[in-house]
PDB file of N, CA and C in Angstrom:
ATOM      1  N   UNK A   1     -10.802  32.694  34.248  1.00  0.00           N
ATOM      2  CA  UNK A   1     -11.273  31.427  33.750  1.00  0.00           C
ATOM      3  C   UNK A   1     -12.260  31.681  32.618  1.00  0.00           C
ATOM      4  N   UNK A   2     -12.463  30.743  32.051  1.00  0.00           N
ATOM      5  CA  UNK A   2     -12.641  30.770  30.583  1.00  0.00           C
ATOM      6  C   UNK A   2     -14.186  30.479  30.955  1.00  0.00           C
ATOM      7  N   UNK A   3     -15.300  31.218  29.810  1.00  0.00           N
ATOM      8  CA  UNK A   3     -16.827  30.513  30.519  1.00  0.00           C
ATOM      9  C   UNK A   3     -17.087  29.653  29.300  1.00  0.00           C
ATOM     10  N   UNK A   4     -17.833  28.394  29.540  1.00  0.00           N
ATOM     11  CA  UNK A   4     -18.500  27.388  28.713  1.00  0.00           C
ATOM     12  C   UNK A   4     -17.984  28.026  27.252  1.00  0.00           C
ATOM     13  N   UNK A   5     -19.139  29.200  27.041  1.00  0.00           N
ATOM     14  CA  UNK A   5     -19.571  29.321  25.836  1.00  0.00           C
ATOM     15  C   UNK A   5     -18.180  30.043  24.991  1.00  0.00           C
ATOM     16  N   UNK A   6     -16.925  30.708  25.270  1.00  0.00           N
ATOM     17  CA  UNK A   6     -16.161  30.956  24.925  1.00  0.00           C
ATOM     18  C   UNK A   6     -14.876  29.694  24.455  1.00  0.00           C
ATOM     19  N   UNK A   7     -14.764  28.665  25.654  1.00  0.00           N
ATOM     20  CA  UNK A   7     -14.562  27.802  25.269  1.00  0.00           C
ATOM     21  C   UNK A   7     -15.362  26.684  24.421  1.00  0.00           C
ATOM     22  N   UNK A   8     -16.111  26.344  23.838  1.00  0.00           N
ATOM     23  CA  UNK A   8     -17.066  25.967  22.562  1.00  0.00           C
ATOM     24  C   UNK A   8     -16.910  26.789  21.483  1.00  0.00           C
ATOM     25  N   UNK A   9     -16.846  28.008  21.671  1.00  0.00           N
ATOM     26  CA  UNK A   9     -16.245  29.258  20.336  1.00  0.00           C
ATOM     27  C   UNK A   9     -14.753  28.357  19.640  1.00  0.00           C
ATOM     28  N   UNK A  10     -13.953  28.328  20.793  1.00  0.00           N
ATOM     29  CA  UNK A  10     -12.837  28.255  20.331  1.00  0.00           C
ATOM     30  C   UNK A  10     -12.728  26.381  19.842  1.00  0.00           C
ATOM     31  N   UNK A  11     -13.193  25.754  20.854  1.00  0.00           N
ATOM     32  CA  UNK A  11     -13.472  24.099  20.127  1.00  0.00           C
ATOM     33  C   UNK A  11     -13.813  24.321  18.326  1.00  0.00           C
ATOM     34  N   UNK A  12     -14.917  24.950  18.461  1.00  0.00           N
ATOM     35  CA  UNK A  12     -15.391  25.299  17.012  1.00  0.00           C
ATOM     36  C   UNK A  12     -14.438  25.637  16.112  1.00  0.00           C
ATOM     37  N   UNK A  13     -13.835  26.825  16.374  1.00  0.00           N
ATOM     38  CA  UNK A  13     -12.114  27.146  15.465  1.00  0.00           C
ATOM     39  C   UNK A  13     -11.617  26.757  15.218  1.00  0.00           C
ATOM     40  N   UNK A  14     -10.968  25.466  16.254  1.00  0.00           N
ATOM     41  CA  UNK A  14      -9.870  24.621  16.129  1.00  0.00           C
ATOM     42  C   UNK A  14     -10.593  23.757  15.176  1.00  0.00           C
ATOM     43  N   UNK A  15     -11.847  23.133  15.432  1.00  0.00           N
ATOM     44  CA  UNK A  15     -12.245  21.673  14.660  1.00  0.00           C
ATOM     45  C   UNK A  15     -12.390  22.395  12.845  1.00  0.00           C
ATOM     46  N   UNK A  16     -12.543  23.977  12.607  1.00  0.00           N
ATOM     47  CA  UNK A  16     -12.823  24.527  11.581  1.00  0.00           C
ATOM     48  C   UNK A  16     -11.123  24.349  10.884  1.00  0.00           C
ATOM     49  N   UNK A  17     -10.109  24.974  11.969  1.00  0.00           N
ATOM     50  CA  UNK A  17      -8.792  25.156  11.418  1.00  0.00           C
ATOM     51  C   UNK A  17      -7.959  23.759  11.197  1.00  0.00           C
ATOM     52  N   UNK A  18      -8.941  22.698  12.169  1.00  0.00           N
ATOM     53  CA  UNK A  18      -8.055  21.555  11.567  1.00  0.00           C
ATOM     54  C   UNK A  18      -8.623  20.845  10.491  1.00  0.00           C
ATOM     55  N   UNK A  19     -10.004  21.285   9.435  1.00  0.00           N
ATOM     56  CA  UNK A  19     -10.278  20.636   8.445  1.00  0.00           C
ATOM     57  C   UNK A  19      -9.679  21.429   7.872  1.00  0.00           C
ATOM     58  N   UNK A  20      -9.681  22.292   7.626  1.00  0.00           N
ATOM     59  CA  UNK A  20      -9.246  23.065   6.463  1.00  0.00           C
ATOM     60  C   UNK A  20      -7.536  22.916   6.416  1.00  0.00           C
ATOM     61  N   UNK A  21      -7.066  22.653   7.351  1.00  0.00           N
ATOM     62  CA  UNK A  21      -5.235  21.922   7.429  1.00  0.00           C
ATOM     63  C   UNK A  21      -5.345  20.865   6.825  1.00  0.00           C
ATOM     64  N   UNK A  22      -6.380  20.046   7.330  1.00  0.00           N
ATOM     65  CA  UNK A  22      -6.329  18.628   6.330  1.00  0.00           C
ATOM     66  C   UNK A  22      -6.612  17.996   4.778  1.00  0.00           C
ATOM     67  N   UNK A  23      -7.535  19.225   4.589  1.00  0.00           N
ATOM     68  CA  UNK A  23      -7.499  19.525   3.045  1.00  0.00           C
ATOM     69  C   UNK A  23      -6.648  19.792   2.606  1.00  0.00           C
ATOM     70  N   UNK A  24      -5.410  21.029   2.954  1.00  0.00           N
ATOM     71  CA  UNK A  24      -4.539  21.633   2.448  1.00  0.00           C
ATOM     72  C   UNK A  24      -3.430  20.381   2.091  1.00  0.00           C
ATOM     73  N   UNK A  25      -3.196  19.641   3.563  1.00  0.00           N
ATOM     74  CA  UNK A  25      -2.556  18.537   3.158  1.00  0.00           C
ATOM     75  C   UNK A  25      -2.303  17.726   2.366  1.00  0.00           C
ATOM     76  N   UNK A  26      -4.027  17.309   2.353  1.00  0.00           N
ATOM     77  CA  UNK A  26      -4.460  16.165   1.501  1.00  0.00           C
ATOM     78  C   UNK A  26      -3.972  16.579   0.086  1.00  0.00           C
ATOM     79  N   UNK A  27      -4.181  18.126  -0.171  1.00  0.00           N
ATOM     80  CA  UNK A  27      -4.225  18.462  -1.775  1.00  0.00           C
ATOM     81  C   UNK A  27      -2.518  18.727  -1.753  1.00  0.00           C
ATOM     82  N   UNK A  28      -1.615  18.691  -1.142  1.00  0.00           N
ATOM     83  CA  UNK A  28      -0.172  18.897  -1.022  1.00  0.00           C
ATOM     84  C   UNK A  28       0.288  17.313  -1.392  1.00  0.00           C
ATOM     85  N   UNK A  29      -0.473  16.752  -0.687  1.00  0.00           N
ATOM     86  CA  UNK A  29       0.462  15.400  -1.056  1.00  0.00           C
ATOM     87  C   UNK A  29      -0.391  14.787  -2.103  1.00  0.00           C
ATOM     88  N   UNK A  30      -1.287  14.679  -2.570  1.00  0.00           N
ATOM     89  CA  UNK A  30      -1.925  14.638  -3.928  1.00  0.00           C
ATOM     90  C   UNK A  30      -1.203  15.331  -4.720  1.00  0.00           C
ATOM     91  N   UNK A  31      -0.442  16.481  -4.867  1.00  0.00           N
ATOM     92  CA  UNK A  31       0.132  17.204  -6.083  1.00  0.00           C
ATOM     93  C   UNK A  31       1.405  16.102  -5.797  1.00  0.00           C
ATOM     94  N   UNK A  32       2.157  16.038  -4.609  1.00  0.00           N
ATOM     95  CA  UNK A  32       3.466  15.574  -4.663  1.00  0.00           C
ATOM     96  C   UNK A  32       3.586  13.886  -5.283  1.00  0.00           C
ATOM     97  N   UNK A  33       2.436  13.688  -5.236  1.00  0.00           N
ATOM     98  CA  UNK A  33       2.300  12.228  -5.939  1.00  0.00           C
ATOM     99  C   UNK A  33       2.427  12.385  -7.315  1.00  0.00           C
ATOM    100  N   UNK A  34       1.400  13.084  -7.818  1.00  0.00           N
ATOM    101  CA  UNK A  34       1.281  13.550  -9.139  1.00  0.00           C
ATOM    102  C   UNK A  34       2.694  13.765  -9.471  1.00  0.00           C
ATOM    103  N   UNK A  35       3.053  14.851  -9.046  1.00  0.00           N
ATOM    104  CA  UNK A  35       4.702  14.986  -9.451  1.00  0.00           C
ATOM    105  C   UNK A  35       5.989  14.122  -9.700  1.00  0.00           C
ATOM    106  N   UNK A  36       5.832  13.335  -8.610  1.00  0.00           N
ATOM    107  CA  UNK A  36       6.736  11.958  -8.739  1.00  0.00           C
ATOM    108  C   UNK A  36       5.731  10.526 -10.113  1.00  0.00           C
ATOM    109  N   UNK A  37       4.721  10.810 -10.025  1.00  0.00           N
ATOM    110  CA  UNK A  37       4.455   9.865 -11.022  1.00  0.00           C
ATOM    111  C   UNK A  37       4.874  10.608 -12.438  1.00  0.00           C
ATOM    112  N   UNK A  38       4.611  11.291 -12.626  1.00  0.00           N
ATOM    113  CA  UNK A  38       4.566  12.450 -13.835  1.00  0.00           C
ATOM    114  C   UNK A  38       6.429  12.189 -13.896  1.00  0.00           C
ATOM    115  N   UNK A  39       7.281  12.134 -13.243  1.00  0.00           N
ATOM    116  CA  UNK A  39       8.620  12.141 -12.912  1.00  0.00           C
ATOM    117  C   UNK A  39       9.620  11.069 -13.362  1.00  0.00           C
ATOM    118  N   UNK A  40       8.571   9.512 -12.751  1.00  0.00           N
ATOM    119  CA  UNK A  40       8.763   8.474 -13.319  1.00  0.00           C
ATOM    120  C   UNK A  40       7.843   8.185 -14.064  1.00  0.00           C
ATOM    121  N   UNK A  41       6.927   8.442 -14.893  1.00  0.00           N
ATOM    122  CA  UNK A  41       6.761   8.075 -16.145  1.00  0.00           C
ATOM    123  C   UNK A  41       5.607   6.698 -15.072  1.00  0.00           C
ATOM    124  N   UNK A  42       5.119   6.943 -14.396  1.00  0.00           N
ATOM    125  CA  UNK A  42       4.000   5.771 -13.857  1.00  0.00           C
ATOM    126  C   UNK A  42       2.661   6.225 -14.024  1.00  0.00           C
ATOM    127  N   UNK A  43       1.837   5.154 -13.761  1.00  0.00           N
ATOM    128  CA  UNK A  43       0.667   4.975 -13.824  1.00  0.00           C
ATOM    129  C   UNK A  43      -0.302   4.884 -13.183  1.00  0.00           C
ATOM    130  N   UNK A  44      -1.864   4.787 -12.983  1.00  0.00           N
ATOM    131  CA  UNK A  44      -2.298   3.992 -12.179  1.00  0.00           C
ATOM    132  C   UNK A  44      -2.413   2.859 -12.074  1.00  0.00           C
ATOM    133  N   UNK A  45      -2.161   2.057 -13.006  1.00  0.00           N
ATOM    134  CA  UNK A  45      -2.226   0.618 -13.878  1.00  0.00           C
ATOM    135  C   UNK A  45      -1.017   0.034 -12.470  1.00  0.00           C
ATOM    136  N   UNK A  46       0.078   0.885 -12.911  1.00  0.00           N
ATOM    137  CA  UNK A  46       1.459   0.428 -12.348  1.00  0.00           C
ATOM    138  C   UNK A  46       1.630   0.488 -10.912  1.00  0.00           C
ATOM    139  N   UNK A  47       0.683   1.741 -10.253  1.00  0.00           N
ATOM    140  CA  UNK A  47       0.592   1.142  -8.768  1.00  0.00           C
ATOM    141  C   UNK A  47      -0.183  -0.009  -8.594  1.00  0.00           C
ATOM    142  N   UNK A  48      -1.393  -0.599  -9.585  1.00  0.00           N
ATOM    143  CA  UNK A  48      -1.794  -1.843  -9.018  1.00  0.00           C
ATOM    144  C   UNK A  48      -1.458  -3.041  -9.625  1.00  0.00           C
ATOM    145  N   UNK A  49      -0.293  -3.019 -10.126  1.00  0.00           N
ATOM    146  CA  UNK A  49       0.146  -4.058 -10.628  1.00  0.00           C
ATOM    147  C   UNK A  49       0.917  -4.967  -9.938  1.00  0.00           C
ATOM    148  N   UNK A  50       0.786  -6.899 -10.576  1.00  0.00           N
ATOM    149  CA  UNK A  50       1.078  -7.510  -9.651  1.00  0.00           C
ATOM    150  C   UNK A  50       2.853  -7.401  -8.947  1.00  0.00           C
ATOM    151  N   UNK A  51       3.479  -6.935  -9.320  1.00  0.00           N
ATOM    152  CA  UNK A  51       4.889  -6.710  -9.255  1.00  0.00           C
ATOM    153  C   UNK A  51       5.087  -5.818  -8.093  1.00  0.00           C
ATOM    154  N   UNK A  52       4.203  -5.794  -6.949  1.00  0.00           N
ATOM    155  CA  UNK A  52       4.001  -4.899  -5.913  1.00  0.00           C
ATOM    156  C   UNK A  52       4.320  -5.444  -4.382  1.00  0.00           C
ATOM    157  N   UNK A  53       4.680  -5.176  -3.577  1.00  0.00           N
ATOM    158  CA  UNK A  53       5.326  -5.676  -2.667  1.00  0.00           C
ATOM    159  C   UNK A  53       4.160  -6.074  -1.906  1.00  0.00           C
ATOM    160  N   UNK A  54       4.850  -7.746  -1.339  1.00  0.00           N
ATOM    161  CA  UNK A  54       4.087  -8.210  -0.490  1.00  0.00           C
ATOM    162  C   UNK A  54       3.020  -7.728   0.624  1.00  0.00           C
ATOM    163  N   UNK A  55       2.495  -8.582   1.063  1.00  0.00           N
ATOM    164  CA  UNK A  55       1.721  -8.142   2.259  1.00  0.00           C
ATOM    165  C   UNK A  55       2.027  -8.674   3.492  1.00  0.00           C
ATOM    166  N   UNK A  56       1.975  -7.499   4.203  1.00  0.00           N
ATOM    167  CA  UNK A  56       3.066  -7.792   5.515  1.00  0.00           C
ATOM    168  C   UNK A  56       2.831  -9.310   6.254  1.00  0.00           C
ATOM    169  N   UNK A  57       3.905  -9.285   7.000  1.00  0.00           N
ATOM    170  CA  UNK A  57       3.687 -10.608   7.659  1.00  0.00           C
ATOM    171  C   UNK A  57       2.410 -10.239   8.439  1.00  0.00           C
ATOM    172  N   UNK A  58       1.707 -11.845   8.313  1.00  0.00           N
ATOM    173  CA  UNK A  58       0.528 -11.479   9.589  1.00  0.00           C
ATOM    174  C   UNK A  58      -1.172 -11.805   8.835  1.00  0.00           C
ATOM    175  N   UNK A  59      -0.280 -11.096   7.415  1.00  0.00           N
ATOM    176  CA  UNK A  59      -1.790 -10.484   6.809  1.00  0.00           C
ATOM    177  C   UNK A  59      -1.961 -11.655   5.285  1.00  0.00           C
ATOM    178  N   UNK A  60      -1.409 -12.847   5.497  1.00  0.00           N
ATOM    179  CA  UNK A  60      -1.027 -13.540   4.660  1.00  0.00           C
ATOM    180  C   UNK A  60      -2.489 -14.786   4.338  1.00  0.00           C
ATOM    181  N   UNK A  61      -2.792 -15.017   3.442  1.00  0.00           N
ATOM    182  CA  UNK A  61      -4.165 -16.055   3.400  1.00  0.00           C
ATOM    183  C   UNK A  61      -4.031 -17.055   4.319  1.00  0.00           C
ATOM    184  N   UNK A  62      -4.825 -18.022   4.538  1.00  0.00           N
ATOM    185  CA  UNK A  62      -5.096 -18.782   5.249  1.00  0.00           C
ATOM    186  C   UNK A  62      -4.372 -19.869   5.480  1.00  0.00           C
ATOM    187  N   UNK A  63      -3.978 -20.661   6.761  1.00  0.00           N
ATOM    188  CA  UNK A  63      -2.571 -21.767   6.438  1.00  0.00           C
ATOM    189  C   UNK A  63      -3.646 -23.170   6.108  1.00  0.00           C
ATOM    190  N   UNK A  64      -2.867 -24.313   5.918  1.00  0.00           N
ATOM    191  CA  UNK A  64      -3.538 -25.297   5.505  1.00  0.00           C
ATOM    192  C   UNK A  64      -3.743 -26.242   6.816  1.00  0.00           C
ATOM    193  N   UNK A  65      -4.726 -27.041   6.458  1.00  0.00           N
ATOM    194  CA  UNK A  65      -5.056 -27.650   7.795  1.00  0.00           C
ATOM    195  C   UNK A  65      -4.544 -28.689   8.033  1.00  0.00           C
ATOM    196  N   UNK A  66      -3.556 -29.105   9.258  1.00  0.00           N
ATOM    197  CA  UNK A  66      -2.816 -29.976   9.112  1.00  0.00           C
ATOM    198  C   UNK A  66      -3.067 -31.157  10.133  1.00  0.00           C
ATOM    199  N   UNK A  67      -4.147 -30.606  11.038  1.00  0.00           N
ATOM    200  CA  UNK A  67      -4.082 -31.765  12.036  1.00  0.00           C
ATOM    201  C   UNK A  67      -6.108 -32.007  12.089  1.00  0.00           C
ATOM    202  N   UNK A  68      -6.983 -32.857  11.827  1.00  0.00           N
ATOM    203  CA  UNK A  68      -8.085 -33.337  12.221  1.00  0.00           C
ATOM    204  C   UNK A  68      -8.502 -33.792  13.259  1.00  0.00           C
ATOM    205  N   UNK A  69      -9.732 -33.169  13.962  1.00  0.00           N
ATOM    206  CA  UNK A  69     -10.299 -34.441  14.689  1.00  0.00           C
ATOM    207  C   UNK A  69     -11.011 -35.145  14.125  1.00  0.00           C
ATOM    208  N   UNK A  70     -11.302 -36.585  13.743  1.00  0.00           N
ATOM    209  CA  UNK A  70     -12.347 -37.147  12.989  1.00  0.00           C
ATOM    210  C   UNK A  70     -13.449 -37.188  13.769  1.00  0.00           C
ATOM    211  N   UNK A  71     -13.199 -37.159  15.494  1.00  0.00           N
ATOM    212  CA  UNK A  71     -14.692 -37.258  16.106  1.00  0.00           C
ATOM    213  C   UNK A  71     -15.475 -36.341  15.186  1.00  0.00           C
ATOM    214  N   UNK A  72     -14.873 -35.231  15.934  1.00  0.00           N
ATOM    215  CA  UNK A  72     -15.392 -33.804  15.757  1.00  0.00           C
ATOM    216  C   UNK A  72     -15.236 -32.785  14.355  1.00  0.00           C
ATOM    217  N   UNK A  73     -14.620 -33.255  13.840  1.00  0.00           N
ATOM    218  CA  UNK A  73     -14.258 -32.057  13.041  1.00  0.00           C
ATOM    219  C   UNK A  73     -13.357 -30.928  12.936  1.00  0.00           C
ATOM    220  N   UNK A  74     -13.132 -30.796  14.094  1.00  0.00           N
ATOM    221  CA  UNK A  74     -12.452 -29.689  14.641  1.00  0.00           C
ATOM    222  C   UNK A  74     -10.857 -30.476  13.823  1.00  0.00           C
ATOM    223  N   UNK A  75     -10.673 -28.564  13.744  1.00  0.00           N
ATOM    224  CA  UNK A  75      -9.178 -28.635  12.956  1.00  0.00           C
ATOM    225  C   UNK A  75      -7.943 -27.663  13.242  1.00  0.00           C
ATOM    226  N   UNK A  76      -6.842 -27.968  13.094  1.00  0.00           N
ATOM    227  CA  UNK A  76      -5.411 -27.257  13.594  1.00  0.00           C
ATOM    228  C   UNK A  76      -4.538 -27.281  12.463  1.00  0.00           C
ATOM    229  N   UNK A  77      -4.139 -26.150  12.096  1.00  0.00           N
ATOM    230  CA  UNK A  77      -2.966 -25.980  11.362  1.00  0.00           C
ATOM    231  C   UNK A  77      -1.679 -25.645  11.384  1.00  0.00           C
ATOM    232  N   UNK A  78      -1.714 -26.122  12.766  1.00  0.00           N
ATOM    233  CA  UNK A  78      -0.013 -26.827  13.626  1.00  0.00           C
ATOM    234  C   UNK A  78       0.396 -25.005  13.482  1.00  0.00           C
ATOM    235  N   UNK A  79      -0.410 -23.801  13.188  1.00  0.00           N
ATOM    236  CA  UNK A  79       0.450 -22.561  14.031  1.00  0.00           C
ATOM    237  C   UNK A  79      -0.221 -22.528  15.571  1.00  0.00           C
ATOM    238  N   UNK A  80       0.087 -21.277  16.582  1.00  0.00           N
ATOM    239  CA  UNK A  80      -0.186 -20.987  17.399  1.00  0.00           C
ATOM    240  C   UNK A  80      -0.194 -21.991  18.544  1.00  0.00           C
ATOM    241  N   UNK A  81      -1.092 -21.818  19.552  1.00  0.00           N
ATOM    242  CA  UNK A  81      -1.382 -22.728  20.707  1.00  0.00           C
ATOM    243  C   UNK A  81      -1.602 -24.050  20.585  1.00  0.00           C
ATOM    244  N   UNK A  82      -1.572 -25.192  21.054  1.00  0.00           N
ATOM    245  CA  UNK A  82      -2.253 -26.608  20.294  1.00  0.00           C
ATOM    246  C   UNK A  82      -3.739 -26.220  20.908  1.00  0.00           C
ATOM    247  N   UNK A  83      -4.962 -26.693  20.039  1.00  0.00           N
ATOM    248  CA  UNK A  83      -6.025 -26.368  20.535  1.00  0.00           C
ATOM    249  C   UNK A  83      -6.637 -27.175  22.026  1.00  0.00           C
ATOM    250  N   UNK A  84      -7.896 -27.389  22.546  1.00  0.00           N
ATOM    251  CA  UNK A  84      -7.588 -27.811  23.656  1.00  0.00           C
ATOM    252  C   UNK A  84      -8.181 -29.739  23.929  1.00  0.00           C
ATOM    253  N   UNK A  85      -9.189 -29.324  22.425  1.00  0.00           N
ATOM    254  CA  UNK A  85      -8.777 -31.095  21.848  1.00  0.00           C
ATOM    255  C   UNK A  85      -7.778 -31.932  21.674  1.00  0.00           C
ATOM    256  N   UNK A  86      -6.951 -31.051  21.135  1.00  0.00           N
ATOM    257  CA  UNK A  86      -5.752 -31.917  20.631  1.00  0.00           C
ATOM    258  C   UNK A  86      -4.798 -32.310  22.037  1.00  0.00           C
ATOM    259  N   UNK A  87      -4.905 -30.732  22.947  1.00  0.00           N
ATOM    260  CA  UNK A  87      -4.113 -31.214  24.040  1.00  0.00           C
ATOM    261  C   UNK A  87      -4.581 -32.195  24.925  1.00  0.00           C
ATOM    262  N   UNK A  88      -5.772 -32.485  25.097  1.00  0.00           N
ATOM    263  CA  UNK A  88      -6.417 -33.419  25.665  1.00  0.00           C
ATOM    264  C   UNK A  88      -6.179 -34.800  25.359  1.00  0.00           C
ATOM    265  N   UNK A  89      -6.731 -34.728  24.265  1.00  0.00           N
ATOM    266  CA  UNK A  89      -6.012 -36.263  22.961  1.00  0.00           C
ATOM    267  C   UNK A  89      -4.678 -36.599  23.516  1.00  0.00           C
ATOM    268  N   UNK A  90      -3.629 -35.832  23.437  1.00  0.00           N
ATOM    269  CA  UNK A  90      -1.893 -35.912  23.597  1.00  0.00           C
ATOM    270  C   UNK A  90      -2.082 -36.163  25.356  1.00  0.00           C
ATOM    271  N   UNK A  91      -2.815 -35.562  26.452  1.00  0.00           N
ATOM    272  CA  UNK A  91      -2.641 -35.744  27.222  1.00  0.00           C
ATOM    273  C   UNK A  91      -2.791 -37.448  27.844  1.00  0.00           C
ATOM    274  N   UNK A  92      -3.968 -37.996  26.930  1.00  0.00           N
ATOM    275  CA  UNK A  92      -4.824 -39.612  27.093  1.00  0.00           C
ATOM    276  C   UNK A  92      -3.920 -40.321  26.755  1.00  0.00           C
ATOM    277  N   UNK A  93      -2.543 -39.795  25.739  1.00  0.00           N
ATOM    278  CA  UNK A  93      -1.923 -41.154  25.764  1.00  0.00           C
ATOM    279  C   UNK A  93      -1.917 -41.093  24.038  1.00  0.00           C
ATOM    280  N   UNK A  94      -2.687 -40.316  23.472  1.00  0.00           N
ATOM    281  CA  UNK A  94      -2.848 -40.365  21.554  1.00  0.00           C
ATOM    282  C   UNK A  94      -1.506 -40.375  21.183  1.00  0.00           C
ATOM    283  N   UNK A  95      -1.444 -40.148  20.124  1.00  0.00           N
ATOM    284  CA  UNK A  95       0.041 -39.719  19.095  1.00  0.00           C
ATOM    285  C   UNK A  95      -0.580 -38.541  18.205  1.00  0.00           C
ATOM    286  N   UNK A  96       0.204 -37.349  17.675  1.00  0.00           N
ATOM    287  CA  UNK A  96      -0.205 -36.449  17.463  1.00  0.00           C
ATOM    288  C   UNK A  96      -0.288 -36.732  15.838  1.00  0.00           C
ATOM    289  N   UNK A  97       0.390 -37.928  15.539  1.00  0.00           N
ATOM    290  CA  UNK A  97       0.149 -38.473  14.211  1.00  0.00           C
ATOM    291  C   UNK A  97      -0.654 -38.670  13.797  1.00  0.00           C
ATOM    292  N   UNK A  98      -1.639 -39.140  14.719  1.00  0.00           N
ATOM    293  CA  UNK A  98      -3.039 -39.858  14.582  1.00  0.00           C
ATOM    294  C   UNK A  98      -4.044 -39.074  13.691  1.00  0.00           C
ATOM    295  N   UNK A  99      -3.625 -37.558  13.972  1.00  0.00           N
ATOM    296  CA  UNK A  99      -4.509 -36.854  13.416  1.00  0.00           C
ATOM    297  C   UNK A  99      -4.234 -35.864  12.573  1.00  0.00           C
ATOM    298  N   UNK A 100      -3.389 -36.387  12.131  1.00  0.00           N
ATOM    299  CA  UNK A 100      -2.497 -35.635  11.052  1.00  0.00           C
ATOM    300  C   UNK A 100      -3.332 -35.795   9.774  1.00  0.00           C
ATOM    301  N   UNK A 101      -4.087 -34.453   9.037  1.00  0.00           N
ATOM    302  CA  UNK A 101      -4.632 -34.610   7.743  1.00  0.00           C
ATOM    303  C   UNK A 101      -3.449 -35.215   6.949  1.00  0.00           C
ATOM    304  N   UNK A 102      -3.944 -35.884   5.858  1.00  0.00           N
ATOM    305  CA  UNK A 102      -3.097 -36.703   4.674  1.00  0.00           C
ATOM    306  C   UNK A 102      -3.806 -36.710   3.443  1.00  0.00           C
TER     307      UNK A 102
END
């Protein structure tokens, strides 16, 4: 069995041998970029240009607000759960029209 301090030697090695892997990496795929830009004739301009593919579903700005409470304020933009105003409202007998921003 291995004592403390031999195992901490070797923790140390590994955490030494895996920066220095990750540099190597880092500077491997940094050249391979370089290479393919250099290849196609791109830029940095041209990776941030607007002609760049969307942003995934999910990660999209904000939706619009489609349903009000006028008591309260409180607001729903008809995604997800109905909130628990609104279900309350719908439960009393409301119309979900009622509170439809316009």
């Amino acid at each position: 069995m291995a004592s403390l301090q031999d195992l901490l030697d070797r923790k140390a090695a590994l955490e030494k041998e895996i920066e220095a892997t990750r540099k190597q990496e880092r500077a491997d795929a940094i050249a391979q970029v370089r290479s393919l830009m250099s290849q196609y004739g791109l830029s940095l301009s041209d990776l941030n240009s607007k002609g760049a593919a969307k942003p995934p579903a999910g990660q999209g700005g904000k939706v619009a607000v489609k349903y009000r409470n006028a008591a309260t304020g409180d607001t729903w933009s008809g995604r997800g759960l109905q909130p628990k105003w609104l279900k309350a409202a719908l439960a009393a007998g409301r119309k979900i029209e009622e509170f439809a921003v316009k």
